[in-house]
PDB file of N, CA and C in Angstrom:
ATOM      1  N   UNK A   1      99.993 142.312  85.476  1.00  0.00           N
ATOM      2  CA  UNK A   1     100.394 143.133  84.355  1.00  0.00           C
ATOM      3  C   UNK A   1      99.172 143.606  83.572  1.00  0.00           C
ATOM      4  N   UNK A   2      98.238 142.525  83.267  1.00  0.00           N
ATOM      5  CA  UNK A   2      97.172 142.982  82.647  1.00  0.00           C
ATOM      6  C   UNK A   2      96.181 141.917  82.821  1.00  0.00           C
ATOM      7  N   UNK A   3      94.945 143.102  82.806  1.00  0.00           N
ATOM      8  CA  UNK A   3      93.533 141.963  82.971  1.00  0.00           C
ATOM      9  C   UNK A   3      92.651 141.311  81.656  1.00  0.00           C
ATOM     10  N   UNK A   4      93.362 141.879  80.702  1.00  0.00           N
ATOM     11  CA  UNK A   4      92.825 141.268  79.276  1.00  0.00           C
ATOM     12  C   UNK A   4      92.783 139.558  79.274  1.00  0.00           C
ATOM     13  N   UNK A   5      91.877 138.764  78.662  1.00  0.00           N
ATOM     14  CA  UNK A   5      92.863 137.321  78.723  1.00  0.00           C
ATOM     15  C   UNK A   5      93.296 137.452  77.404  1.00  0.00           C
ATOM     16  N   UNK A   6      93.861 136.411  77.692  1.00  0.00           N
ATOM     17  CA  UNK A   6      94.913 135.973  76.586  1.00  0.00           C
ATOM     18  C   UNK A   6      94.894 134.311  76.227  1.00  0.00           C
ATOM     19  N   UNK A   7      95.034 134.376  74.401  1.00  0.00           N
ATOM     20  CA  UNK A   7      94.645 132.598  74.083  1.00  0.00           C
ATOM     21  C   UNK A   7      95.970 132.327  74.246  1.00  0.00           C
ATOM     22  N   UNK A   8      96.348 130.870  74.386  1.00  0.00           N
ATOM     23  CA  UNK A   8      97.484 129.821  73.808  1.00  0.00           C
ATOM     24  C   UNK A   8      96.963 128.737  73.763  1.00  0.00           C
ATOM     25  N   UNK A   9      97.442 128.035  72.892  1.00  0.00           N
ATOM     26  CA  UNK A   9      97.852 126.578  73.194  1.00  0.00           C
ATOM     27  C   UNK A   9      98.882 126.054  74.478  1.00  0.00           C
ATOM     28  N   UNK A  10      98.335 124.701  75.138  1.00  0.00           N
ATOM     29  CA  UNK A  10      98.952 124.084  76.318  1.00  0.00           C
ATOM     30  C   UNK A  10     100.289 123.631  75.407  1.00  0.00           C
ATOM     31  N   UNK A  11     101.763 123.976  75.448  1.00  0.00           N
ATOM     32  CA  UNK A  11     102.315 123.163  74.535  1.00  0.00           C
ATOM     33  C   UNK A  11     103.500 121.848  75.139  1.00  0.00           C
ATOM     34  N   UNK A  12     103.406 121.865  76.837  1.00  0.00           N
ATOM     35  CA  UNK A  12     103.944 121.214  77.280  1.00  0.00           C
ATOM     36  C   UNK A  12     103.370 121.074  78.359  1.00  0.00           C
ATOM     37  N   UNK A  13     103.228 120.090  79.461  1.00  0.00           N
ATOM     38  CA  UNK A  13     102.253 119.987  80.140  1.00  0.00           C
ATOM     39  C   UNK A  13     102.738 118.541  81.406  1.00  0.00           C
ATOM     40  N   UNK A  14     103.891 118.907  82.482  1.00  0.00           N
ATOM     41  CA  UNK A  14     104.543 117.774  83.289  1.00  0.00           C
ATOM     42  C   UNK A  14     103.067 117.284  84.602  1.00  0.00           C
ATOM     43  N   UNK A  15     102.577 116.594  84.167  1.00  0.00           N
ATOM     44  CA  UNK A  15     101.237 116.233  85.115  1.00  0.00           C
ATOM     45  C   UNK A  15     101.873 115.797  86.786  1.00  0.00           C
ATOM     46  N   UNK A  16     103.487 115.114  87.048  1.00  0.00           N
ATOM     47  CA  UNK A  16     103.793 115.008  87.992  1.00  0.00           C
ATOM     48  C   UNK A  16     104.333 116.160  88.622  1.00  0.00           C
ATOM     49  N   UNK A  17     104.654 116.853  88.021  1.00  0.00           N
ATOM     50  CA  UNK A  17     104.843 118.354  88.395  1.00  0.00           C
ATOM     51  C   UNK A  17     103.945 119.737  88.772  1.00  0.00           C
ATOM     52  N   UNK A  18     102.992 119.310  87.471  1.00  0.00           N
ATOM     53  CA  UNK A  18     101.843 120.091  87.891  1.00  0.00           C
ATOM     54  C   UNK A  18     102.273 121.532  87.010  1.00  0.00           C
ATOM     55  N   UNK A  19     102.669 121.122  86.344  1.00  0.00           N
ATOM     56  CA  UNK A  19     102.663 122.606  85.885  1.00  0.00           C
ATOM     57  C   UNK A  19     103.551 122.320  83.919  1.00  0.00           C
ATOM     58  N   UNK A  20     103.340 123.379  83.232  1.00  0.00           N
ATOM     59  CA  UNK A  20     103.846 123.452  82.018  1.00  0.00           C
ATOM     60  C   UNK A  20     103.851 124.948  81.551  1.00  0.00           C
ATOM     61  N   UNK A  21     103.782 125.352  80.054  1.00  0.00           N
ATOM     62  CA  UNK A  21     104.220 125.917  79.244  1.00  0.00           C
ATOM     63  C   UNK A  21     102.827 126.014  77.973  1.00  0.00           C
ATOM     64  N   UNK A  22     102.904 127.589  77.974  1.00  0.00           N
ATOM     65  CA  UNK A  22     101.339 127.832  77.102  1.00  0.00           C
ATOM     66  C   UNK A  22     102.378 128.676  76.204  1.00  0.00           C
ATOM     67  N   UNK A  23     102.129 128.215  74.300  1.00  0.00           N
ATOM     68  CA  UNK A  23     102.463 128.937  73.599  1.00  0.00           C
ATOM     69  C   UNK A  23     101.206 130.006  73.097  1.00  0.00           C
ATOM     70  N   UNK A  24     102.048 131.512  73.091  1.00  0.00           N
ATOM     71  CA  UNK A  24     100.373 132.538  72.819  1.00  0.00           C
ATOM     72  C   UNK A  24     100.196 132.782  71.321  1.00  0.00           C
ATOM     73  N   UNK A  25      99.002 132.543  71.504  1.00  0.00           N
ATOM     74  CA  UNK A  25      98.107 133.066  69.976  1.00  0.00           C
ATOM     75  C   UNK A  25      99.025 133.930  68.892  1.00  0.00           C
ATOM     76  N   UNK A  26      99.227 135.200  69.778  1.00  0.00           N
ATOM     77  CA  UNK A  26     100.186 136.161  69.166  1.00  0.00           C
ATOM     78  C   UNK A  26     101.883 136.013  69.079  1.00  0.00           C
ATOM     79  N   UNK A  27     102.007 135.240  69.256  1.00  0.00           N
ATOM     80  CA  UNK A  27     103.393 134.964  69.855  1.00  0.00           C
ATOM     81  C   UNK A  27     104.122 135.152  70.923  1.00  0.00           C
ATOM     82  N   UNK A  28     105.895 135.433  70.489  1.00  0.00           N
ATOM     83  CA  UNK A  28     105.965 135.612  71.786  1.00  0.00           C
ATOM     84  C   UNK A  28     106.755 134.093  72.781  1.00  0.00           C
ATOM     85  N   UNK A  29     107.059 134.889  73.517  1.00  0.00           N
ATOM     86  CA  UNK A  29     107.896 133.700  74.358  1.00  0.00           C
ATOM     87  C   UNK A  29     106.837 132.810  75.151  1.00  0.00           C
ATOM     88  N   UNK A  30     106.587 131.776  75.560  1.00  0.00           N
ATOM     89  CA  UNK A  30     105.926 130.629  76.044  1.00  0.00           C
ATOM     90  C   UNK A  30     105.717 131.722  77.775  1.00  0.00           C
ATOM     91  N   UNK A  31     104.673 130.796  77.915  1.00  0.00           N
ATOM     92  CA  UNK A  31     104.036 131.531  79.136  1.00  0.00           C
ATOM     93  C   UNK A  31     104.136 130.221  80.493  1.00  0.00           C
ATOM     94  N   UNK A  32     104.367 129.886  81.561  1.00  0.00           N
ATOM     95  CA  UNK A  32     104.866 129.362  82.515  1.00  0.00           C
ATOM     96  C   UNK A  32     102.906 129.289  82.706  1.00  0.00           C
ATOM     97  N   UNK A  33     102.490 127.633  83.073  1.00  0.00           N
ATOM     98  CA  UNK A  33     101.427 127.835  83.982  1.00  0.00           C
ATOM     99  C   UNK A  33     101.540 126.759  85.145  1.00  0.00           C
ATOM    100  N   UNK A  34     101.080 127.053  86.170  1.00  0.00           N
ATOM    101  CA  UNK A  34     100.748 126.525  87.417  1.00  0.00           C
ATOM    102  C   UNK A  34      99.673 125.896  87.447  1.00  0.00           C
ATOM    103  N   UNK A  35      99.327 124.102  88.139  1.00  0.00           N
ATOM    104  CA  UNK A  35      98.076 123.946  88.377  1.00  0.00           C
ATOM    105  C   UNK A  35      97.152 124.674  89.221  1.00  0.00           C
ATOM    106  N   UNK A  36      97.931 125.384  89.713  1.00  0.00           N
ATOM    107  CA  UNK A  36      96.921 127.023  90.749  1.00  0.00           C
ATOM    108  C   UNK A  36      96.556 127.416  89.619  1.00  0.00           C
ATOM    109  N   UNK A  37      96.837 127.890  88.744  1.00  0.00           N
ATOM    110  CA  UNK A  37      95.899 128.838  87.778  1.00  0.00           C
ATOM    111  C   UNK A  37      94.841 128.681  87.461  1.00  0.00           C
ATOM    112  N   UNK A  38      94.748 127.088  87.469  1.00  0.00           N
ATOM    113  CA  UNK A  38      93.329 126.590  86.928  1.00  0.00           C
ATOM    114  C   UNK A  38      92.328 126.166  88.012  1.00  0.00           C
ATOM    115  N   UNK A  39      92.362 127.281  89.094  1.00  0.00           N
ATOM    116  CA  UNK A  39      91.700 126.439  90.410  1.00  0.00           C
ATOM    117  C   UNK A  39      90.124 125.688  90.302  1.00  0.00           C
ATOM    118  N   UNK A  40      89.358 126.905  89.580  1.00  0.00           N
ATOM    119  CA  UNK A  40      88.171 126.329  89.243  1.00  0.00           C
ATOM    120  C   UNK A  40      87.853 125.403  87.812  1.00  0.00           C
ATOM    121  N   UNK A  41      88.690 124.768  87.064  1.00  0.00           N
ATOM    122  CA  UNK A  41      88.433 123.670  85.648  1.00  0.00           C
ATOM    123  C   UNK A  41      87.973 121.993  86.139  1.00  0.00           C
ATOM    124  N   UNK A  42      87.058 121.862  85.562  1.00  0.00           N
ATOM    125  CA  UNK A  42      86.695 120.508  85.477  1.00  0.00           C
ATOM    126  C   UNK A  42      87.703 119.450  85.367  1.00  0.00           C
ATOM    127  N   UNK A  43      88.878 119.749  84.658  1.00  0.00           N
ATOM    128  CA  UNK A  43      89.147 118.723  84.794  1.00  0.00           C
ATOM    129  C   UNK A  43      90.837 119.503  84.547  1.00  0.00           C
ATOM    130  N   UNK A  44      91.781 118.714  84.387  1.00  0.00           N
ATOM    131  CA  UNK A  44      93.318 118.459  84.658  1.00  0.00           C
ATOM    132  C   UNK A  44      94.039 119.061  82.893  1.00  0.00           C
ATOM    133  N   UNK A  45      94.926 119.937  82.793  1.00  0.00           N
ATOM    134  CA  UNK A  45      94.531 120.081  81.370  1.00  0.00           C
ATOM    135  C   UNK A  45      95.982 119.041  80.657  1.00  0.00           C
ATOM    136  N   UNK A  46      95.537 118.851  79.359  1.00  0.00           N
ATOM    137  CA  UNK A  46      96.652 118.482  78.371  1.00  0.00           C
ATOM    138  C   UNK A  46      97.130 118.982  77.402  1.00  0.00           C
ATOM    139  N   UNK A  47      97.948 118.380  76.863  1.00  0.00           N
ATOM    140  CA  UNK A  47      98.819 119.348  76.035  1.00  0.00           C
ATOM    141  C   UNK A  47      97.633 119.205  74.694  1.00  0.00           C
ATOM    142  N   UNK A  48      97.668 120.201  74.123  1.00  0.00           N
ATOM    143  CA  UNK A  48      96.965 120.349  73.124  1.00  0.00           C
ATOM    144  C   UNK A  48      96.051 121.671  73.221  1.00  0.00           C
ATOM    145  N   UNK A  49      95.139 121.742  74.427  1.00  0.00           N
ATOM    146  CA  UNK A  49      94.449 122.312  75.033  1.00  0.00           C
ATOM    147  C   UNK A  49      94.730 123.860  74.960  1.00  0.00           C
ATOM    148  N   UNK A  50      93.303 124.129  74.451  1.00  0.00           N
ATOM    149  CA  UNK A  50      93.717 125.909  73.936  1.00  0.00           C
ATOM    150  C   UNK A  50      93.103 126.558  75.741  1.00  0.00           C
ATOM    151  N   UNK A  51      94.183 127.228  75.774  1.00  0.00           N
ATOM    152  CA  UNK A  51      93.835 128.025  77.486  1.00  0.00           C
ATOM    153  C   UNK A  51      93.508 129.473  77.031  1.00  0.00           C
ATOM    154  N   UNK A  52      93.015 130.158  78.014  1.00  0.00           N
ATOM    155  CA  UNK A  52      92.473 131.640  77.719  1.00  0.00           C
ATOM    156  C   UNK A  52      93.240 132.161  79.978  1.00  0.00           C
ATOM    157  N   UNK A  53      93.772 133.144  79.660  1.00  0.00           N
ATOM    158  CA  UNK A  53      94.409 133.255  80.664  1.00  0.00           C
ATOM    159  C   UNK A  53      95.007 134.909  80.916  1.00  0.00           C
ATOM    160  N   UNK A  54      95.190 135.263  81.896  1.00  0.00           N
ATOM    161  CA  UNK A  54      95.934 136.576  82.253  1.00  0.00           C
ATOM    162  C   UNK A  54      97.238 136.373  82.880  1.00  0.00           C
ATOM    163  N   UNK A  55      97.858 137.916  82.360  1.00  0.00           N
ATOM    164  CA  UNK A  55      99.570 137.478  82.662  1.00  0.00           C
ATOM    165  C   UNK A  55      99.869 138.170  84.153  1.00  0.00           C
ATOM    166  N   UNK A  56     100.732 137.770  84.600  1.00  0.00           N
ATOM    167  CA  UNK A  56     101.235 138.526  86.078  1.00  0.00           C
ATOM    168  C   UNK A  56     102.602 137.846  85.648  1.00  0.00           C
ATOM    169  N   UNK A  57     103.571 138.577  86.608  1.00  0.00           N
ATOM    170  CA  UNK A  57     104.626 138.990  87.000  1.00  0.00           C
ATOM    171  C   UNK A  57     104.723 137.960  88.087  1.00  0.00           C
ATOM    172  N   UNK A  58     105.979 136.901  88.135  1.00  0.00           N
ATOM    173  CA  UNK A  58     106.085 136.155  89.458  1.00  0.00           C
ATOM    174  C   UNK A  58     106.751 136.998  90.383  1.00  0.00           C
ATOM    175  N   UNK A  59     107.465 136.307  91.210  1.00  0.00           N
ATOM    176  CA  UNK A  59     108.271 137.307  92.412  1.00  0.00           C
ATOM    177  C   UNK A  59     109.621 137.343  91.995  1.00  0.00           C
ATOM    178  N   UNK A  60     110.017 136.464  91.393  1.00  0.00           N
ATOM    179  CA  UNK A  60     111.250 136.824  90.218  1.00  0.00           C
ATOM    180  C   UNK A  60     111.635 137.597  89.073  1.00  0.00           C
ATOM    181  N   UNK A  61     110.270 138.217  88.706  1.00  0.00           N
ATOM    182  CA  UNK A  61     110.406 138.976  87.820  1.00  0.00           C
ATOM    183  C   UNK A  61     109.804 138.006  86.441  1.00  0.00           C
ATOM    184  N   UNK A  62     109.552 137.135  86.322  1.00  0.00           N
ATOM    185  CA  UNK A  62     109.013 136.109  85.122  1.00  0.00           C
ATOM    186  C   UNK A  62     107.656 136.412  85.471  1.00  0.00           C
ATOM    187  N   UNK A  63     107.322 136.266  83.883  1.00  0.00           N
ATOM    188  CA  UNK A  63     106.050 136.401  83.836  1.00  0.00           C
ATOM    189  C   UNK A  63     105.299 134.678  83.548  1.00  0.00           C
ATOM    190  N   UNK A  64     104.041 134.678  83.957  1.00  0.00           N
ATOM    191  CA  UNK A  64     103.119 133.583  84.259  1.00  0.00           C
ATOM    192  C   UNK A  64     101.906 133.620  83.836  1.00  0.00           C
ATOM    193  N   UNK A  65     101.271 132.479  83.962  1.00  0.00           N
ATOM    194  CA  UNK A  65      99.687 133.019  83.212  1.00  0.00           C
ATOM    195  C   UNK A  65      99.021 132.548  84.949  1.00  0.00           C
ATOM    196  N   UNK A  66      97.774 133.555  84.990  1.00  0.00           N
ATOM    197  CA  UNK A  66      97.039 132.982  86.222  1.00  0.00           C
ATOM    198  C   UNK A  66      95.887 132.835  85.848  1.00  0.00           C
ATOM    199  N   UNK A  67      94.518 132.896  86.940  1.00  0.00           N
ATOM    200  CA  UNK A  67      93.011 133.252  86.288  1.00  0.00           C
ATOM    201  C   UNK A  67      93.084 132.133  85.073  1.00  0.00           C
ATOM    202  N   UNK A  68      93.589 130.922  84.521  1.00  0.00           N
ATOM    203  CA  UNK A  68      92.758 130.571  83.200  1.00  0.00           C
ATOM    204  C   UNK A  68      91.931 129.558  83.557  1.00  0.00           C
ATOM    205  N   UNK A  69      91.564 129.050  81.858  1.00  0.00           N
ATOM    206  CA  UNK A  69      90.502 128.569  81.393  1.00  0.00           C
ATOM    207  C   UNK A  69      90.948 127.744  80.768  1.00  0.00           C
ATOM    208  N   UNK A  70      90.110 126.495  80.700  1.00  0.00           N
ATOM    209  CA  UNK A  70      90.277 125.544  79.211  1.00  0.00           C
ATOM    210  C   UNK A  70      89.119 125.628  78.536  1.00  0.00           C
ATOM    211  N   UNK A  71      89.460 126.157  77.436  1.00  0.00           N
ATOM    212  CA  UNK A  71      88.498 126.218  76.189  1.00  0.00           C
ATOM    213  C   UNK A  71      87.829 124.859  76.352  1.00  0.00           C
ATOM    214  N   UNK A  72      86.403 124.600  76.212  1.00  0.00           N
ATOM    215  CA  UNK A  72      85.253 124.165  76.461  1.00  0.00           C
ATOM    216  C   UNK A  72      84.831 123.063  77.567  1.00  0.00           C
ATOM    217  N   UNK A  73      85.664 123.678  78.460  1.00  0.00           N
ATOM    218  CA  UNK A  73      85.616 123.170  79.806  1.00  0.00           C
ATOM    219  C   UNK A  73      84.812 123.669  80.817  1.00  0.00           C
ATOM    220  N   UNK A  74      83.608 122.659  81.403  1.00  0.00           N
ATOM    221  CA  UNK A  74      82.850 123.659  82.554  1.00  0.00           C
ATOM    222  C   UNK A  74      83.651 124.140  83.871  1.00  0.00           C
ATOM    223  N   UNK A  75      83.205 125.020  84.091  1.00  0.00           N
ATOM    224  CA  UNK A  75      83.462 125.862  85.475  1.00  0.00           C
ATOM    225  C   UNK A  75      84.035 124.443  86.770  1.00  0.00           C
ATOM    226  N   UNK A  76      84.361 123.705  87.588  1.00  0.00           N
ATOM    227  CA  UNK A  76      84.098 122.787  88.071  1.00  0.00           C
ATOM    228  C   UNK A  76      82.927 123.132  89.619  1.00  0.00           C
ATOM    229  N   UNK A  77      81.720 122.295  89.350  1.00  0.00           N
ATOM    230  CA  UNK A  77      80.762 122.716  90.765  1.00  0.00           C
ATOM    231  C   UNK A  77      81.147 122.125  91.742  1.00  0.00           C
ATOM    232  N   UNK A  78      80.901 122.925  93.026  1.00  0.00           N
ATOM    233  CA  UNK A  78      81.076 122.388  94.338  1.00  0.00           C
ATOM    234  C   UNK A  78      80.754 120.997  94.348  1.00  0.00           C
ATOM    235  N   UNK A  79      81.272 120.640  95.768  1.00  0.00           N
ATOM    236  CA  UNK A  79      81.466 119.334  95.707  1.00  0.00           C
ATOM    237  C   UNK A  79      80.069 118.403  95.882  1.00  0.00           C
ATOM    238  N   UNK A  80      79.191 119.001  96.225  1.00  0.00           N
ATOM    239  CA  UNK A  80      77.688 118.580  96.483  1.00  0.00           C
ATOM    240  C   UNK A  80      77.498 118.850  95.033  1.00  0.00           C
ATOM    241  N   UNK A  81      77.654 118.968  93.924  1.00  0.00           N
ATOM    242  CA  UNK A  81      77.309 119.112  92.627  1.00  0.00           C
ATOM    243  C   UNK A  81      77.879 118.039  92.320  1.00  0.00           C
ATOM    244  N   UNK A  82      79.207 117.275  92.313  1.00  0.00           N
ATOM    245  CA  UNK A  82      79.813 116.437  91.784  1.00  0.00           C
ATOM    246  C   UNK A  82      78.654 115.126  91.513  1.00  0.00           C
ATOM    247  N   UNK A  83      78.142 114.865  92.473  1.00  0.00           N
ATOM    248  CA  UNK A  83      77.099 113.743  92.029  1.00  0.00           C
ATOM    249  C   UNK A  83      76.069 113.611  91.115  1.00  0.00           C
ATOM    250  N   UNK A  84      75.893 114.877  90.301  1.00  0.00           N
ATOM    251  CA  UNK A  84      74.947 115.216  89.278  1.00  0.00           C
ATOM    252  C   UNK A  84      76.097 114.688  88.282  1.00  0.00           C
ATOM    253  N   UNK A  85      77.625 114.604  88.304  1.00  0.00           N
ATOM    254  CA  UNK A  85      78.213 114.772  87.278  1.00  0.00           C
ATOM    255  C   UNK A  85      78.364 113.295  87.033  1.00  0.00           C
ATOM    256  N   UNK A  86      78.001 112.602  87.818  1.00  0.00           N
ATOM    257  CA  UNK A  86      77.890 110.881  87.900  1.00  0.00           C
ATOM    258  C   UNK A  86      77.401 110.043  86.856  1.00  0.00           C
ATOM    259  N   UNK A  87      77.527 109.305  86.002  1.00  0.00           N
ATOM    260  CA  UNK A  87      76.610 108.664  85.096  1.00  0.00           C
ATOM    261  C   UNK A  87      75.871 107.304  85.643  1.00  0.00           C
ATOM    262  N   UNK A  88      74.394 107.407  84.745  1.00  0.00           N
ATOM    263  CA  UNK A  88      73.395 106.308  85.530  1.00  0.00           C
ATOM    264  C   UNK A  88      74.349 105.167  85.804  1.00  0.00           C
ATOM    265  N   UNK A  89      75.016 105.040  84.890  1.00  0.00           N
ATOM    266  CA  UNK A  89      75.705 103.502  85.375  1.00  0.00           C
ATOM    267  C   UNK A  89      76.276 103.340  86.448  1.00  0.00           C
ATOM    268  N   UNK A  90      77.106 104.516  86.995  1.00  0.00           N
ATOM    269  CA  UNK A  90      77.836 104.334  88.315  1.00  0.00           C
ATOM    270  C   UNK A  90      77.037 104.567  89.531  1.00  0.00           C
ATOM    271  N   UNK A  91      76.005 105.485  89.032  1.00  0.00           N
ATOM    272  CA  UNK A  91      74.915 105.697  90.142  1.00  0.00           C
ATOM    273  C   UNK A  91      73.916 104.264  90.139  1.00  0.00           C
ATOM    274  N   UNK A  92      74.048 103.054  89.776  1.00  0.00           N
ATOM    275  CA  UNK A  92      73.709 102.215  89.577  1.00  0.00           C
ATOM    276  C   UNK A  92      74.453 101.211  90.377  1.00  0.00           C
ATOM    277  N   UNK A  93      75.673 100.839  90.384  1.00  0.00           N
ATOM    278  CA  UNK A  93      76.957 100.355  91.048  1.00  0.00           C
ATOM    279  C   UNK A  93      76.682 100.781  92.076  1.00  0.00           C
ATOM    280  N   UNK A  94      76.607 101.998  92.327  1.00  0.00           N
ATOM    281  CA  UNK A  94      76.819 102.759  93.641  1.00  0.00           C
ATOM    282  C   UNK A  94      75.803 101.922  94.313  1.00  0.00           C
ATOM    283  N   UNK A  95      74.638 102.437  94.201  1.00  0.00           N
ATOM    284  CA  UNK A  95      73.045 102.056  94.966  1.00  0.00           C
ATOM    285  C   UNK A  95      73.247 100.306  95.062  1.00  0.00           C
ATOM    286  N   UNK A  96      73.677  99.206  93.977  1.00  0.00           N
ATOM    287  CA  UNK A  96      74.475  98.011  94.411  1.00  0.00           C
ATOM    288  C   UNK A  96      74.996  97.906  95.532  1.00  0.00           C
ATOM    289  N   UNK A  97      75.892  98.654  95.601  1.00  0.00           N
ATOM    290  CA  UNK A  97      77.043  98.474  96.706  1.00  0.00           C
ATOM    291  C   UNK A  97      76.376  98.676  97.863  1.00  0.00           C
ATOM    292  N   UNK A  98      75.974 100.030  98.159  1.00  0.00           N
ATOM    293  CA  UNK A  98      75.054 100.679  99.730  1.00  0.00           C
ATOM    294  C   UNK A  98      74.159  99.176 100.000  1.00  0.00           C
ATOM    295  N   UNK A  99      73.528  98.750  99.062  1.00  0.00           N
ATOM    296  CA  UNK A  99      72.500  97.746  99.169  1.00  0.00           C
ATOM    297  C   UNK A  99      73.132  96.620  99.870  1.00  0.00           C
ATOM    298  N   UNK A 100      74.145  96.062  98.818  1.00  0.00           N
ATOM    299  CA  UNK A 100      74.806  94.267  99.799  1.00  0.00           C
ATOM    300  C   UNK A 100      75.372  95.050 100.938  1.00  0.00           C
ATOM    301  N   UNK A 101      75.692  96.314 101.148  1.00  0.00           N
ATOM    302  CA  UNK A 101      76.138  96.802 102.442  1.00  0.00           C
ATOM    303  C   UNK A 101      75.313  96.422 103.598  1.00  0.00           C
ATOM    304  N   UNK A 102      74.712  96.753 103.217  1.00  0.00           N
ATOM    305  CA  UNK A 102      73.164  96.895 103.946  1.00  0.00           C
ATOM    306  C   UNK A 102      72.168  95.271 104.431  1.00  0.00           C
ATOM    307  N   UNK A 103      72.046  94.484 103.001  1.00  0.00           N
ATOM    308  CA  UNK A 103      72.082  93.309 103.911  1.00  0.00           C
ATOM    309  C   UNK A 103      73.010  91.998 104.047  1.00  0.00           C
ATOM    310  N   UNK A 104      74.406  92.775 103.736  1.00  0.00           N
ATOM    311  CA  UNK A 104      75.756  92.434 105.125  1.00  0.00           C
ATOM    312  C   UNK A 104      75.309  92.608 106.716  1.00  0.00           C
ATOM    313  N   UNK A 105      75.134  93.437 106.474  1.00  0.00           N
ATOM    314  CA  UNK A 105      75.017  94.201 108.146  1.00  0.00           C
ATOM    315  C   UNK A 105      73.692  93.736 108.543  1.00  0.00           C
ATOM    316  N   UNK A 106      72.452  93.390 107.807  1.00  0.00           N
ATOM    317  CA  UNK A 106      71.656  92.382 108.855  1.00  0.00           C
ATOM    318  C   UNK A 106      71.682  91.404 108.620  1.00  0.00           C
ATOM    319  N   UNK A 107      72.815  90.317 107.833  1.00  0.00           N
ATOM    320  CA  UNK A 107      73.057  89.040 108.180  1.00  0.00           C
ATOM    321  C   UNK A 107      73.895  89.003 109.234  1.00  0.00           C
ATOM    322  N   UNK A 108      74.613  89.991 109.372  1.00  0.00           N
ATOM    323  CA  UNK A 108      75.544  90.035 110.666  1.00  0.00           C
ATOM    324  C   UNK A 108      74.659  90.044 111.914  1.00  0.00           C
ATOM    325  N   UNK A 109      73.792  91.145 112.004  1.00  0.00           N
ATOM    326  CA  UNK A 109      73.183  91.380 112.854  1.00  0.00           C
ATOM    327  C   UNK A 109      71.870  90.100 113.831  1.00  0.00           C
ATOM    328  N   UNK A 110      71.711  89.397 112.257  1.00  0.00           N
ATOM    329  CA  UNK A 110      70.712  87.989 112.475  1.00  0.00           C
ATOM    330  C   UNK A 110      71.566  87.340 113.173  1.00  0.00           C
ATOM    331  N   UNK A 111      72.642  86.490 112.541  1.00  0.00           N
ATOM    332  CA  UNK A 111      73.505  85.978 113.268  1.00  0.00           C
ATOM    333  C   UNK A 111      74.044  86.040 114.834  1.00  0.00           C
ATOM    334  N   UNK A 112      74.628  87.440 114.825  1.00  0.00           N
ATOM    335  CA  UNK A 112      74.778  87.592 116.512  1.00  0.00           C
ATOM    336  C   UNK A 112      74.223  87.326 117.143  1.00  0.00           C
ATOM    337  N   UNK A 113      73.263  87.454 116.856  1.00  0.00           N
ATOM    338  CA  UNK A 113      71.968  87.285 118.125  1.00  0.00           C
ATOM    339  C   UNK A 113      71.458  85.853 118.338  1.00  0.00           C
TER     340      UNK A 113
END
């Protein structure tokens, strides 16, 4: 319908469903969103959450929001980026773990032999 975005508030939001209801800035009847809409967001949104979004037309004739955004939410990076998004502590755990992995597998290896 149009490529402008458009603000709302998230004002209902079924996480097992995956989908809710954006009330708009301007008013107006509540806007239907899909977790497709938000393909690229960091993270999962909640109710509260001001979205910025464009409207389309479903195949029923209802209108939907697609293309959005969560207000101050990064872009989400590929998946080879995700490990920058890691904090020292878990990257800490982590390098733990690989490690007793590691000499697991040559106490095993002493042993067998």
């Amino acid at each position: 319908m149009t490529k402008r975005m458009v603000k709302g508030v998230l004002k209902t939001w079924k996480e097992d469903r995956g989908f809710g209801f954006i009330r708009p800035d301007d008013g107006g009847k509540d806007i239907f969103i899909h977790i497709s809409a938000l393909k690229e967001v960091g993270r999962r949104p909640i109710m509260g959450d001001v979205i910025y979004y464009q409207i389309a037309k479903d195949n029923r004739g209802k209108y939907k929001a697609i293309n959005a955004q969560i207000e101050g939410v990064n872009i989400a990076q590929d998946k080879a980026g995700d490990l920058q998004k890691i904090s020292s502590r878990k990257k800490g755990t982590i390098a733990m773990a690989v490690g007793l992995l590691i000499i697991i597998a040559i106490a095993v290896y002493i042993y067998k032999r």
